[in-house]
C-alpha atoms as a PDB file:
ATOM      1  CA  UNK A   1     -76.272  77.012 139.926  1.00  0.00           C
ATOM      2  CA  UNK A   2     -74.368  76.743 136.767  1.00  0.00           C
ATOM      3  CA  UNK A   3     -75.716  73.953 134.385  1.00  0.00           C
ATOM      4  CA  UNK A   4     -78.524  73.735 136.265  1.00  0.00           C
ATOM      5  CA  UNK A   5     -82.106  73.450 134.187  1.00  0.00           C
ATOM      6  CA  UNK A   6     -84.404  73.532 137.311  1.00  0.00           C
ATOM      7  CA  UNK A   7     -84.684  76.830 138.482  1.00  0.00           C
ATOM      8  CA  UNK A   8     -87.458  78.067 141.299  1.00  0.00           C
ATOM      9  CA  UNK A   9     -88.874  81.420 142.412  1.00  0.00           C
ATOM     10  CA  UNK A  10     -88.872  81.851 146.415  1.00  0.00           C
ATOM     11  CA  UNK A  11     -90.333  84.592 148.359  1.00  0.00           C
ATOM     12  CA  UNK A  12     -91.066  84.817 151.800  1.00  0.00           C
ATOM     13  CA  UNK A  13     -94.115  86.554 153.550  1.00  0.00           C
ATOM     14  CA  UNK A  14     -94.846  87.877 156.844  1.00  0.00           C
ATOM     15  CA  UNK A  15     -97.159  85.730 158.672  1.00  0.00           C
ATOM     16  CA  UNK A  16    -100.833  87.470 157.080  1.00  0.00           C
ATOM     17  CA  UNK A  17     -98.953  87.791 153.932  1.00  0.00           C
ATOM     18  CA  UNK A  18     -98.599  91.126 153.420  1.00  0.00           C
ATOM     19  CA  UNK A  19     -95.100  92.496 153.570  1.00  0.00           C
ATOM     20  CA  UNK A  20     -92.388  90.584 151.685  1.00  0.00           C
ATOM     21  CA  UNK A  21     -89.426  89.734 154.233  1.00  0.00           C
ATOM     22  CA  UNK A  22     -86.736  89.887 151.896  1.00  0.00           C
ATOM     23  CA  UNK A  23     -87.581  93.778 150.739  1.00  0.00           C
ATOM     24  CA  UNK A  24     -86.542  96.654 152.926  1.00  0.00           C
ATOM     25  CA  UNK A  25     -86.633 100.155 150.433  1.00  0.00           C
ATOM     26  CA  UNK A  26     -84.285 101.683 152.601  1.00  0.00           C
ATOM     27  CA  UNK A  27     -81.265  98.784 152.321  1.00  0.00           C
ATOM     28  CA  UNK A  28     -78.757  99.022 149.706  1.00  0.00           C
ATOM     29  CA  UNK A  29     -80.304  97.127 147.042  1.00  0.00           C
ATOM     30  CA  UNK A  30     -83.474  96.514 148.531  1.00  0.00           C
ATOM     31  CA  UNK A  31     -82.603  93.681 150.448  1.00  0.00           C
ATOM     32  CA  UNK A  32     -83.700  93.075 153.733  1.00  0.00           C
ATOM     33  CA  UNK A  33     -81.410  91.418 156.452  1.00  0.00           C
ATOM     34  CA  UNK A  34     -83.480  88.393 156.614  1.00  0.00           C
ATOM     35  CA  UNK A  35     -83.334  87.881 152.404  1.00  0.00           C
ATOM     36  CA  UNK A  36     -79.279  88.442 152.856  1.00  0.00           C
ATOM     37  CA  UNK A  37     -79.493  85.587 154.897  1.00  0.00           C
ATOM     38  CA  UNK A  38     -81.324  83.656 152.730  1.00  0.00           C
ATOM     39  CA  UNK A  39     -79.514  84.583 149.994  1.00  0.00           C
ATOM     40  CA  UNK A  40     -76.363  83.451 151.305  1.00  0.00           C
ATOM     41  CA  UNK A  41     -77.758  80.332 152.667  1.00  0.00           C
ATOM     42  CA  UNK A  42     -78.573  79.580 148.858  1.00  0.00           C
ATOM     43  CA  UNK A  43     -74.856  80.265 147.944  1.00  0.00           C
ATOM     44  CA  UNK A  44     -73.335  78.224 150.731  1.00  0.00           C
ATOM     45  CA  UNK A  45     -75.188  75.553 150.328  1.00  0.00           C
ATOM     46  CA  UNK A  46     -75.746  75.914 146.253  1.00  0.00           C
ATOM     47  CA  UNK A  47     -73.525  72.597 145.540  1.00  0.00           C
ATOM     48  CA  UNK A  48     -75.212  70.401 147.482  1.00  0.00           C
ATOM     49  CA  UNK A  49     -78.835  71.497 146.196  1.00  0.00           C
ATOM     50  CA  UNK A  50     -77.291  71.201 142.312  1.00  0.00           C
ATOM     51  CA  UNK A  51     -76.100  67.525 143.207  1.00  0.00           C
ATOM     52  CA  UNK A  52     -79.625  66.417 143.649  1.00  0.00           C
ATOM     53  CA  UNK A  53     -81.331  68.578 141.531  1.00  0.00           C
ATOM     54  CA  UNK A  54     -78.837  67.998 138.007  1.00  0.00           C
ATOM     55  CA  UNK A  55     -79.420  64.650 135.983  1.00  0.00           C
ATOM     56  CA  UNK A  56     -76.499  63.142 134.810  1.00  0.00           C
END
């Protein structure tokens, strides 16, 4: 989110918080399904969080 100076670090468990949802080693890059969903949910909907998150 360009101009942006908030910034956060999201990761998302399994339920007993041991496997990390968005990492599959055997996906191109790593990336689970489930954290290319996410991922793209963050893109989609990146102006909207910026125009509540950026001071003007």
């Amino acid at each position: 989110m360009t101009g942006n100076g908030c910034h956060c670090h999201i990761s998302v468990w399994n339920t007993d918080g041991s496997v990390n949802a968005f990492a599959d080693k055997d996906a191109p890059f790593g990336l689970s399904a489930k954290g290319k969903t996410f991922l793209f949910g963050i893109m989609r909907h990146g102006p909207a969080l910026a125009a509540i998150t950026i001071r003007r």
